[in-house]
Protein backbone atom coordinates (compact mmCIF):
# COMPACT_ATOMS: atom_id res chain seq x y z
CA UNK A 1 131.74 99.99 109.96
CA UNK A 2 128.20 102.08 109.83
CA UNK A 3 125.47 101.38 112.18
CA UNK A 4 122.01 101.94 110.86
CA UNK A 5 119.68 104.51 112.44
CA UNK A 6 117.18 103.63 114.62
CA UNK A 7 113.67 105.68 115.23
CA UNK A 8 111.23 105.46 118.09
CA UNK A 9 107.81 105.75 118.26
CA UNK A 10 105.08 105.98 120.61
CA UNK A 11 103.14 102.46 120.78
CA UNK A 12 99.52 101.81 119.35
CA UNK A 13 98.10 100.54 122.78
CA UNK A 14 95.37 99.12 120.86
CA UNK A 15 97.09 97.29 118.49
CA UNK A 16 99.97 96.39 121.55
CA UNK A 17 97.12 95.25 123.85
CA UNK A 18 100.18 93.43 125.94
CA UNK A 19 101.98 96.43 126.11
CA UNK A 20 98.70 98.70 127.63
CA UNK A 21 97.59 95.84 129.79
CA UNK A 22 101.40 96.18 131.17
CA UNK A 23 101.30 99.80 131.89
CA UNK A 24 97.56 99.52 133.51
CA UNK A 25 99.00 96.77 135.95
CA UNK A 26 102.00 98.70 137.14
CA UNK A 27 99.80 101.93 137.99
CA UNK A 28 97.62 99.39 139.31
CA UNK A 29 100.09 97.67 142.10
CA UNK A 30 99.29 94.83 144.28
CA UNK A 31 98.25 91.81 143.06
CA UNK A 32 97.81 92.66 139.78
CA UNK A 33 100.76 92.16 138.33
CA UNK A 34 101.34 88.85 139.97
CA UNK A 35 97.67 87.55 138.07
CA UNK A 36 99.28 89.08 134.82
CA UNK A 37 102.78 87.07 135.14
CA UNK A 38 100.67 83.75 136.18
CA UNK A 39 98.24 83.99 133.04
CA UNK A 40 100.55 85.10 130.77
CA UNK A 41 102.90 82.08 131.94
CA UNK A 42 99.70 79.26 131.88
CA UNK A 43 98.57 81.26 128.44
CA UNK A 44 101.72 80.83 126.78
CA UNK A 45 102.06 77.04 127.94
CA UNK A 46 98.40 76.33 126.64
CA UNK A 47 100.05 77.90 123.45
CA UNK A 48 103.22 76.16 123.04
CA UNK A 49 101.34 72.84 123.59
CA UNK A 50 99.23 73.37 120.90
CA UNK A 51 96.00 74.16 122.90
CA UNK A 52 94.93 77.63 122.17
CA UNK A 53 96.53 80.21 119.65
CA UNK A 54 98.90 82.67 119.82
CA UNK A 55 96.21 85.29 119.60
CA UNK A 56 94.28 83.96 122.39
CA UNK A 57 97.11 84.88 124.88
CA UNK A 58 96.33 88.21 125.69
CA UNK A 59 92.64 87.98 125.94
CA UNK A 60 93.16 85.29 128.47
CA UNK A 61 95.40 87.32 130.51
CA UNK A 62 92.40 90.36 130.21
CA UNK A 63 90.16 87.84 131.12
CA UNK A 64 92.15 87.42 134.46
CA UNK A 65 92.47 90.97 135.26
CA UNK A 66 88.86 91.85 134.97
CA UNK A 67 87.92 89.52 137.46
CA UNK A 68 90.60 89.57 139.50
CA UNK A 69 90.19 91.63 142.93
CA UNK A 70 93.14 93.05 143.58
CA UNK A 71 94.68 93.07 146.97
CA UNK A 72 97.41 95.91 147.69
CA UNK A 73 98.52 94.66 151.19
CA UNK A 74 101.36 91.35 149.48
CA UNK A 75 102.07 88.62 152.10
CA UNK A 76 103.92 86.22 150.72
CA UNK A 77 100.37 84.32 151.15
CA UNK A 78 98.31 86.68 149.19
CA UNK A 79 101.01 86.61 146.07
CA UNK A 80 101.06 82.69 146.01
CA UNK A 81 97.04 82.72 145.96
CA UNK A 82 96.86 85.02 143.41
CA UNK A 83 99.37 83.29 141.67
CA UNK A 84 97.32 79.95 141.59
CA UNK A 85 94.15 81.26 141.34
CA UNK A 86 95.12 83.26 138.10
CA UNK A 87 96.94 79.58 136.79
CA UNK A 88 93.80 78.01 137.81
CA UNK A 89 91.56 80.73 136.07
CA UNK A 90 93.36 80.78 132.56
CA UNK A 91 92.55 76.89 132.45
CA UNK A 92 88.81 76.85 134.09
CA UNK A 93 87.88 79.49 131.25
CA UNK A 94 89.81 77.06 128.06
CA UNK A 95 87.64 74.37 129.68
CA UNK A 96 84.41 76.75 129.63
CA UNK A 97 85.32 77.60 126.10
CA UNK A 98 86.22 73.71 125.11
CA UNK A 99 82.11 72.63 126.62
CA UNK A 100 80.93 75.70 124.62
CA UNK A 101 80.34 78.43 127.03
CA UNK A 102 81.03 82.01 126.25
CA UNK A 103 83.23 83.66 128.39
């Protein structure tokens, strides 16, 4: 049996935007990538319900992330709030966009 050959690249980061936004939240730390999981999760439910497309994902996770303040010290506490506020965040700015605001 013959296998075929694979090649690897380095990424476009801008056309990968997931991929970048994943390597700027590891150097990151803290709470950062807990507000990337939790909007990427609501983002993708929003899309699999038919809400919002499958392009809209990864801005809403950006829009998360730039107005997120990060918090390096993670007590349990500080990862569940960041958890729901990110959850809560994804959804409060679809409901901005929904009554016409610009986000």
């Amino acid at each position: 049996m013959q296998i075929g050959r694979l090649t690897f690249e380095k990424p476009n980061l801008e056309v990968f935007r997931a991929l970048k936004l994943g390597f700027d939240v590891a150097k990151t730390g803290g709470t950062a990538a807990v507000v990337f999981n939790a909007a990427n999760e609501t983002a993708v439910d929003e899309f699999l319900a038919g809400r919002i497309n499958f392009v809209n994902i990864v801005g809403l996770i950006e829009h998360c992330l730039d107005r997120h303040d990060v918090k390096t010290s993670l007590s349990l506490e500080e990862i569940f709030e960041a958890d729901a506020w990110a959850r809560r965040e994804v959804l409060r700015s679809l409901n901005r966009r929904a009554q016409g605001a610009k986000i």
